[in-house]
N, C-alpha and C. Protein backbone atom coordinates (compact mmCIF):
# COMPACT_ATOMS: atom_id res chain seq x y z
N UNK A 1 66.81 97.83 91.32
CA UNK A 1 66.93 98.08 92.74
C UNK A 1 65.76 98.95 93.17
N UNK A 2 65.27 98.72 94.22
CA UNK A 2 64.44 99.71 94.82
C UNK A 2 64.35 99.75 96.37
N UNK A 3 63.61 100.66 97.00
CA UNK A 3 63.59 101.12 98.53
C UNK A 3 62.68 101.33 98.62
N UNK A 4 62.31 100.66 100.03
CA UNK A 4 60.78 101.15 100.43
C UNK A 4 61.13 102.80 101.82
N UNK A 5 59.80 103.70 101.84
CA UNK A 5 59.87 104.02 102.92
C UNK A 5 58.62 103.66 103.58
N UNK A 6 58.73 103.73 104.75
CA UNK A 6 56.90 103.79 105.00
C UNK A 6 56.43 105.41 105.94
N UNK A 7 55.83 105.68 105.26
CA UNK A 7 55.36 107.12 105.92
C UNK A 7 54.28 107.09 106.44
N UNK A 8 54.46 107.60 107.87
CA UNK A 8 53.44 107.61 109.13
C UNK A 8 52.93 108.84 109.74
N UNK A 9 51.74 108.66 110.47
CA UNK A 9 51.28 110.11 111.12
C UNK A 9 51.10 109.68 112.24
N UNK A 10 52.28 111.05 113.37
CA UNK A 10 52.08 110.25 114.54
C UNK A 10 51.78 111.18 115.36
N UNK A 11 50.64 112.22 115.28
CA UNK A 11 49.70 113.17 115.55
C UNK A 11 50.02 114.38 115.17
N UNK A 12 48.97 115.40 115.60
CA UNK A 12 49.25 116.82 115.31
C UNK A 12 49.27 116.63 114.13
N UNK A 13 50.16 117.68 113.38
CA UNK A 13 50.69 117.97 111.90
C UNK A 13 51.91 117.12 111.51
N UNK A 14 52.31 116.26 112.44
CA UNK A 14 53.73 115.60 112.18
C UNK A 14 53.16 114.20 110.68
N UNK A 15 54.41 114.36 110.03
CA UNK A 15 54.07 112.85 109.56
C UNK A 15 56.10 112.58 109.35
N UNK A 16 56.14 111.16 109.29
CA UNK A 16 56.94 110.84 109.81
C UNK A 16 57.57 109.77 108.68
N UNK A 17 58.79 109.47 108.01
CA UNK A 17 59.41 108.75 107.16
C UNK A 17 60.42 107.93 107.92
N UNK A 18 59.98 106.53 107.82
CA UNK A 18 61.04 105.52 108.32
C UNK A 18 61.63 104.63 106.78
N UNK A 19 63.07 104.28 106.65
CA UNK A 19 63.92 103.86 106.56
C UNK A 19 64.71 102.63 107.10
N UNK A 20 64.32 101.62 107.20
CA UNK A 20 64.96 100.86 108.28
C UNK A 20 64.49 101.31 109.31
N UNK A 21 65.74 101.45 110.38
CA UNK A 21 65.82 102.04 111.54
C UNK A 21 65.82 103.39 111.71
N UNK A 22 65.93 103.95 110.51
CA UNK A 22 65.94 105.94 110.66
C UNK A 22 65.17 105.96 110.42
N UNK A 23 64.41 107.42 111.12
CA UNK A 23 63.23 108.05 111.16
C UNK A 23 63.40 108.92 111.05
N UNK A 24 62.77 110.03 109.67
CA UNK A 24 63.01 111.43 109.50
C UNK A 24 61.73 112.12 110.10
N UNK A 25 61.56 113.18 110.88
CA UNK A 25 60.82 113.24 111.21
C UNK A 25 60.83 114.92 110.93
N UNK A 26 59.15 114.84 110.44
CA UNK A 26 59.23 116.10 109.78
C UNK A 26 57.48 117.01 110.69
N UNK A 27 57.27 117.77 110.74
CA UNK A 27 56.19 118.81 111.25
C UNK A 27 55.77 119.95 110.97
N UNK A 28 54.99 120.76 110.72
CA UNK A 28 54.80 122.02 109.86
C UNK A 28 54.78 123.14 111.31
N UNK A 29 55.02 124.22 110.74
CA UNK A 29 55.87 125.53 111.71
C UNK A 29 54.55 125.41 112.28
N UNK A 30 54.90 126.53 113.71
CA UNK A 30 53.39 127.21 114.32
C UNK A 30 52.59 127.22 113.50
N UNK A 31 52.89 128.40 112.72
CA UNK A 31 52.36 129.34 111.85
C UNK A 31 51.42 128.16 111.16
N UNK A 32 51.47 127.07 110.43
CA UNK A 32 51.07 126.17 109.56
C UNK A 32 50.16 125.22 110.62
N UNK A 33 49.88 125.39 111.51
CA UNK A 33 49.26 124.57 112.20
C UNK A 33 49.94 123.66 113.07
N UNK A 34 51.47 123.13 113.16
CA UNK A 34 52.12 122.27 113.93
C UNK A 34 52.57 122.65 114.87
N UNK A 35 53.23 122.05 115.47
CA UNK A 35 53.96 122.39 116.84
C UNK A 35 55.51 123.00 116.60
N UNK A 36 56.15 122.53 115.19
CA UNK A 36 57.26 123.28 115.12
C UNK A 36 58.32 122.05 115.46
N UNK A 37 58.05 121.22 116.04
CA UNK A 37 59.22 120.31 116.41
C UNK A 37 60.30 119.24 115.45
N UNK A 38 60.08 120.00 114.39
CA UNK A 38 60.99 119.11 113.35
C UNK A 38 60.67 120.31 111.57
N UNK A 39 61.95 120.00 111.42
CA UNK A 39 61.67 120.87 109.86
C UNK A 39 60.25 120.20 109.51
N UNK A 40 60.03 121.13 108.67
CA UNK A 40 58.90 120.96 107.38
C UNK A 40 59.19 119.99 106.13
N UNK A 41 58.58 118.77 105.57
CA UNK A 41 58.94 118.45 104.83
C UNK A 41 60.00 119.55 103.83
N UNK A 42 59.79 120.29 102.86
CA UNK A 42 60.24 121.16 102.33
C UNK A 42 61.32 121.58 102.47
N UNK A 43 61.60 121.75 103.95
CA UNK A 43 62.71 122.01 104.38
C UNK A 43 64.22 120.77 104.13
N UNK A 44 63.40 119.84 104.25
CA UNK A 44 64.31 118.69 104.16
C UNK A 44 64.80 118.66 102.77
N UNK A 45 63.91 118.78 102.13
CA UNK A 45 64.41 118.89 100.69
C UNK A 45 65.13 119.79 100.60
N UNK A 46 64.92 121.09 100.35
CA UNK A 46 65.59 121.88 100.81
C UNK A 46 67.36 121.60 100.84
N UNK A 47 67.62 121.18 102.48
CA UNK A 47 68.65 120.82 103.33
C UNK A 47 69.45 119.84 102.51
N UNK A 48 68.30 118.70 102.05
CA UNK A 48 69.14 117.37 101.37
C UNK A 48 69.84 117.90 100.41
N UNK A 49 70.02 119.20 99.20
CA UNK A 49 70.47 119.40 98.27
C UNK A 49 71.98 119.75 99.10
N UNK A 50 72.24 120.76 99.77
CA UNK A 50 73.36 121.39 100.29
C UNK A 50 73.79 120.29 101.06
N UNK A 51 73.15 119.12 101.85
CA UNK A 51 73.84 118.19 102.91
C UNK A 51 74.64 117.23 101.92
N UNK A 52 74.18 117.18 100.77
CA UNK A 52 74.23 116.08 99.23
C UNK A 52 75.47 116.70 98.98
N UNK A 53 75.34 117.37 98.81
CA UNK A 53 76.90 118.36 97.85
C UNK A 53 77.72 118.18 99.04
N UNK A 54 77.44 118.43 100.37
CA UNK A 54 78.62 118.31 101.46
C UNK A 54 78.99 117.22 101.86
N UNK A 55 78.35 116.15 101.35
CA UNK A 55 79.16 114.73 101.91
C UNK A 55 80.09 114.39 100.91
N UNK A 56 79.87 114.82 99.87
CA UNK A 56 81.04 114.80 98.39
C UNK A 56 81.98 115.61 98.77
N UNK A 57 81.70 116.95 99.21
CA UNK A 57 82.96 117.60 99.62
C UNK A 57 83.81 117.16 100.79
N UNK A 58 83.09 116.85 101.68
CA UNK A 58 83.38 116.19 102.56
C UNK A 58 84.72 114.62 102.73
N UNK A 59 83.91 114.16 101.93
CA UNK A 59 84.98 112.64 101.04
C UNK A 59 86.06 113.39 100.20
N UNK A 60 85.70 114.42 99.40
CA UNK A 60 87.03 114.60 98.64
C UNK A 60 87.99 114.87 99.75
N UNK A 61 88.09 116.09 100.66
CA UNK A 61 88.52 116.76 101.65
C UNK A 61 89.62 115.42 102.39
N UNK A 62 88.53 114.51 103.26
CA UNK A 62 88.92 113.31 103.74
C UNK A 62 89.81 112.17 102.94
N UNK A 63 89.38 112.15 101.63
CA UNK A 63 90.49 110.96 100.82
C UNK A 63 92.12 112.11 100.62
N UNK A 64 92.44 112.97 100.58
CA UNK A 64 93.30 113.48 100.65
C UNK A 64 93.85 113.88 102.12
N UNK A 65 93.21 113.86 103.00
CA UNK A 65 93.83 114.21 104.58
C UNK A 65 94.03 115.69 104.59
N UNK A 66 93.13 116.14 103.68
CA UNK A 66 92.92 117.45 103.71
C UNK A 66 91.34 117.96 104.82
N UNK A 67 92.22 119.07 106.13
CA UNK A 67 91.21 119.17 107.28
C UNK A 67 89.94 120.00 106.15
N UNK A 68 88.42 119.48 106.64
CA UNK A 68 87.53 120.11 106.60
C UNK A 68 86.90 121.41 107.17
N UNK A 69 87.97 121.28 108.89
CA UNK A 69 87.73 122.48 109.59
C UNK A 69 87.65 123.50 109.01
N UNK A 70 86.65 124.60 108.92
CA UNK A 70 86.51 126.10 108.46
C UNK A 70 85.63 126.36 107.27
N UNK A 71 85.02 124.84 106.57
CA UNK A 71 84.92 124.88 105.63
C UNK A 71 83.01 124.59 105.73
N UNK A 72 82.20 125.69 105.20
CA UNK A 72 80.65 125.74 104.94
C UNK A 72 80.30 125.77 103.51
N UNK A 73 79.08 125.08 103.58
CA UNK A 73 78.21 125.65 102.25
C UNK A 73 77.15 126.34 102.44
N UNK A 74 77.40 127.35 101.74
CA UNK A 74 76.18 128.44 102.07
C UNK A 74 74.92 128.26 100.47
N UNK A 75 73.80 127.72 101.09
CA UNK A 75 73.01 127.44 100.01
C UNK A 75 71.60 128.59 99.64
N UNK A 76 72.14 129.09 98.65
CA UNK A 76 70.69 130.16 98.15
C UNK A 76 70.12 129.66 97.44
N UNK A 77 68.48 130.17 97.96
CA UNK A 77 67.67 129.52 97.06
C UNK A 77 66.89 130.92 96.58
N UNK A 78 66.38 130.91 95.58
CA UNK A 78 65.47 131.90 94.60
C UNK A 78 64.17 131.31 93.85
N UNK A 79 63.18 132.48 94.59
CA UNK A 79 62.10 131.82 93.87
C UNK A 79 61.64 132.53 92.77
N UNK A 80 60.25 132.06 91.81
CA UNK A 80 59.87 132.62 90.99
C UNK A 80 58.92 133.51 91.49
N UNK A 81 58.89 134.99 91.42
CA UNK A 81 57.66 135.87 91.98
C UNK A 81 56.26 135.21 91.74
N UNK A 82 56.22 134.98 90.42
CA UNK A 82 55.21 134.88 89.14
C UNK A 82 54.40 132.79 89.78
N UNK A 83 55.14 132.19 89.69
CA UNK A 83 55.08 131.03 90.39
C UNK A 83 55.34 130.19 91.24
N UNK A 84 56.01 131.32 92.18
CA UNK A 84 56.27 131.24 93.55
C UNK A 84 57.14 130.02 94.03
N UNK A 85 57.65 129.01 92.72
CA UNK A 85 58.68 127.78 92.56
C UNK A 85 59.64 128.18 92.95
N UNK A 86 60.74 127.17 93.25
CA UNK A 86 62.22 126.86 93.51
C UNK A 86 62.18 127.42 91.98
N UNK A 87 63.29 128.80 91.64
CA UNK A 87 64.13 128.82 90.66
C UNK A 87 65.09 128.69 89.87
N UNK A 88 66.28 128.97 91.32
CA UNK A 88 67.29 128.73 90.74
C UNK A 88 68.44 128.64 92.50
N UNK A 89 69.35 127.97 92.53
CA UNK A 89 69.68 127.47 93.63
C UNK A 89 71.51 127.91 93.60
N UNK A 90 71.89 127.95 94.11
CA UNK A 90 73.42 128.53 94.36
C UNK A 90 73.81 127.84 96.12
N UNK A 91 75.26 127.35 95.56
CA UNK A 91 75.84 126.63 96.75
C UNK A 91 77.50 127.42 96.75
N UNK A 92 77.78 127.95 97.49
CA UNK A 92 78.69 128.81 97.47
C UNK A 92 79.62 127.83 98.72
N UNK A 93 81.09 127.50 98.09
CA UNK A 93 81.52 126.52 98.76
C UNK A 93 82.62 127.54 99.51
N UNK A 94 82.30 128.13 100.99
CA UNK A 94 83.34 128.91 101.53
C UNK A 94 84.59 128.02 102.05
N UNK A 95 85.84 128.47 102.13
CA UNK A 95 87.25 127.82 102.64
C UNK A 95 87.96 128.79 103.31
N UNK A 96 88.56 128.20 104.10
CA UNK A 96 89.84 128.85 105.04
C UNK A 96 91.15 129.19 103.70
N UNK A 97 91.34 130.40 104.01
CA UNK A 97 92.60 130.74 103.29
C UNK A 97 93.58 129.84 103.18
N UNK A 98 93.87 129.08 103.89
CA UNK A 98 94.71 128.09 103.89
C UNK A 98 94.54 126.65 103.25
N UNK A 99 93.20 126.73 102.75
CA UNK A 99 93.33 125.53 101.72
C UNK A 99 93.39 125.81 100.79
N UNK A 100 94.55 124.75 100.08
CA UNK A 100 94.86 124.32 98.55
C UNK A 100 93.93 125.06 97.84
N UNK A 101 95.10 126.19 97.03
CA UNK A 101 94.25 126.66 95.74
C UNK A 101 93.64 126.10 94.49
N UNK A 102 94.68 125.09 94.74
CA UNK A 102 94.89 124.31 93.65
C UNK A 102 93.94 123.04 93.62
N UNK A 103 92.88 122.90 95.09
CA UNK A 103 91.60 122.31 94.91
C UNK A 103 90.50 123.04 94.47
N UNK A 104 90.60 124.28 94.53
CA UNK A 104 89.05 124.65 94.64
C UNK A 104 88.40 124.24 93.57
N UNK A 105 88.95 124.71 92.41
CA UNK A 105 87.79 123.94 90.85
C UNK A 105 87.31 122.29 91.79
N UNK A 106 87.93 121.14 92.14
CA UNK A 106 87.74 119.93 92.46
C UNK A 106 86.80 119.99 93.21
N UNK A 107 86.89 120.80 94.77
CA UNK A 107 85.97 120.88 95.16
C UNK A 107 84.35 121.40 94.59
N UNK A 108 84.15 122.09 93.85
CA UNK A 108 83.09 122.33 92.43
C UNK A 108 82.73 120.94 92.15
N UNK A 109 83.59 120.32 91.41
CA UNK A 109 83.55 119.09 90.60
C UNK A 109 83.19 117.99 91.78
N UNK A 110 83.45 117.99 93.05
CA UNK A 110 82.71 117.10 93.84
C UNK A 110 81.20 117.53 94.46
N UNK A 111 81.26 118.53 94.62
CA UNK A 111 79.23 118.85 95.15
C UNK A 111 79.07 118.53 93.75
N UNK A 112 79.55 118.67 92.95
CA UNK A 112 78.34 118.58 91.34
C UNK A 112 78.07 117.07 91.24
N UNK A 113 78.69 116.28 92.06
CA UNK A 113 78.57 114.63 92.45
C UNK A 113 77.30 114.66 92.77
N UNK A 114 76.77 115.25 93.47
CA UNK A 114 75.34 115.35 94.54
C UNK A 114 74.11 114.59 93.86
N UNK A 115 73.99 113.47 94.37
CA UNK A 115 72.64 112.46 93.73
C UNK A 115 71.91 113.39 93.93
N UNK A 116 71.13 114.04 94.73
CA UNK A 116 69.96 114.61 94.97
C UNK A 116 69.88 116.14 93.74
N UNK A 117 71.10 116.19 93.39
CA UNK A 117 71.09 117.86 92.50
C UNK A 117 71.10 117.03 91.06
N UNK A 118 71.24 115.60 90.50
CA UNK A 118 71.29 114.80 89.52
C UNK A 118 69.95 114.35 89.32
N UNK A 119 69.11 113.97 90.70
CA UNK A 119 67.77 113.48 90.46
C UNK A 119 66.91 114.88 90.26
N UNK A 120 67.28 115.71 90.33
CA UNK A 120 66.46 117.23 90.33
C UNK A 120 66.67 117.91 88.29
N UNK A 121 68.16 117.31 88.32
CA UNK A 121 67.82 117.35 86.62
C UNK A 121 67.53 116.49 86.10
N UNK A 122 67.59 115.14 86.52
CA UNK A 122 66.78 114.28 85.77
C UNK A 122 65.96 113.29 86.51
N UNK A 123 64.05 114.11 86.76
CA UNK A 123 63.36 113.61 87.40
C UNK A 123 63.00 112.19 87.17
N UNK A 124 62.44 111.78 88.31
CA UNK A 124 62.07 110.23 87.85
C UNK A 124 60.60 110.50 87.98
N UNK A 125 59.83 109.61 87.61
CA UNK A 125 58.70 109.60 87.16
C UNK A 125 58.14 109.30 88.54
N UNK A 126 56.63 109.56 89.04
CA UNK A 126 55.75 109.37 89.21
C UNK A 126 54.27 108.79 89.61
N UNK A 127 54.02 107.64 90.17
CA UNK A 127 52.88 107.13 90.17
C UNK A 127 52.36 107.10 91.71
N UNK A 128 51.23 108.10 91.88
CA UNK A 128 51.01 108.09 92.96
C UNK A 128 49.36 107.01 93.21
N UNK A 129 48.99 106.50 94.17
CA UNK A 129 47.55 105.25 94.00
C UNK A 129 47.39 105.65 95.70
N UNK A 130 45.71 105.28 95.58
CA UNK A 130 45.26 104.80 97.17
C UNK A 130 45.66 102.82 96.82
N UNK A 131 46.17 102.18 97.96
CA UNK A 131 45.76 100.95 98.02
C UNK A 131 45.03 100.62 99.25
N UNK A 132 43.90 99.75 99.34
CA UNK A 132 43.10 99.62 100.11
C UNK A 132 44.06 97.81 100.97
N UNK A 133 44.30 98.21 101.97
CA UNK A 133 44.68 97.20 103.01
C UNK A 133 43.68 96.44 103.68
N UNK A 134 43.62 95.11 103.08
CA UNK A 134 41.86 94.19 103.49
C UNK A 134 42.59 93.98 105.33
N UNK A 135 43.95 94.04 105.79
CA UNK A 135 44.12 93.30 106.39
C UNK A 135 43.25 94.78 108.17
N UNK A 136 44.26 96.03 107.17
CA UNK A 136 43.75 97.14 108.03
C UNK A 136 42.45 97.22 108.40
N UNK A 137 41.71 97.10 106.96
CA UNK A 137 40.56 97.37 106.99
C UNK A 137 39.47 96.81 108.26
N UNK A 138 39.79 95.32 108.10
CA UNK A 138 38.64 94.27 109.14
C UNK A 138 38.92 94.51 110.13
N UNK A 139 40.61 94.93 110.71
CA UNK A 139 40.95 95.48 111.84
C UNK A 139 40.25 96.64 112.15
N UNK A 140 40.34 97.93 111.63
CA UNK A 140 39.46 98.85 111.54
C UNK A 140 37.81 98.51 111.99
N UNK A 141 37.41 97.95 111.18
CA UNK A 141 35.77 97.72 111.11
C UNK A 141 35.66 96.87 112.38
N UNK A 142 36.47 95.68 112.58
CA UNK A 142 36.50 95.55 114.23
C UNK A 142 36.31 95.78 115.23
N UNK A 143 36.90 97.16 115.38
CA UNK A 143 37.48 97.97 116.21
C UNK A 143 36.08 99.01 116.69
N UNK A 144 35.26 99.19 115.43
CA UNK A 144 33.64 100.12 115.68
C UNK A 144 33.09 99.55 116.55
């Protein structure tokens, strides 16, 4: 199986990931040169780990008719001083007193579902290339 995305630049600092019909759209802060109008790549990543774990919690919650209302993940992240990397990450699954004690381990056992926290321990490989587009290109050279 595989997926394409196609990633675009659609000025400024923005560059832009389509999906089908979704478009993630990402931009670097003031500070970085952009306008600010959309997280930072990074950020998304980021986000996708804690949004990953919450759609699992989310489904467990829902296949039981158990309300979600009240219920956050608060996601810490820690870096390395020394290499300034993602270190080590903590998702702290808060609940209303009133839910089932007797879920909480489950709820654990469903964010640990999280494709995106599975592809982070076991990376996939790699291959990044320029390919040269003859079709862009003559269009391009055209266009002078």
């Amino acid at each position: 199986m595989s997926l394409e995305m196609t990633i675009s630049f659609p000025g400024g600092k923005r560059v832009d990931a389509q999906v089908g019909d979704v478009v993630v759209k990402t931009d670097q802060s003031k500070q970085g040169g952009g306008d600010g109008s959309a997280p930072e790549p990074y950020m998304h990543f980021l986000a996708s780990i804690g949004t990953c774990a919450g759609i699992y919690v989310l489904g467990f919650c829902q296949s039981r008719n158990i309300p979600s209302e009240g219920i956050e993940i608060r996601q810490h992240m820690h870096w390395d001083p020394a290499t300034r990397k993602l270190a080590h990450i903590e998702l702290d699954i808060h609940v209303p007193e009133s839910f089932p004690a007797k879920y909480h381990a489950a709820l654990v056992r469903a964010a640990d579902q999280c494709a995106v926290k599975k592809t982070l321990i076991d990376p996939p490989s790699f291959d990044v290339r320029t390919v040269v587009d003859q079709h862009t290109t003559a269009e391009a050279a055209a266009s002078f």
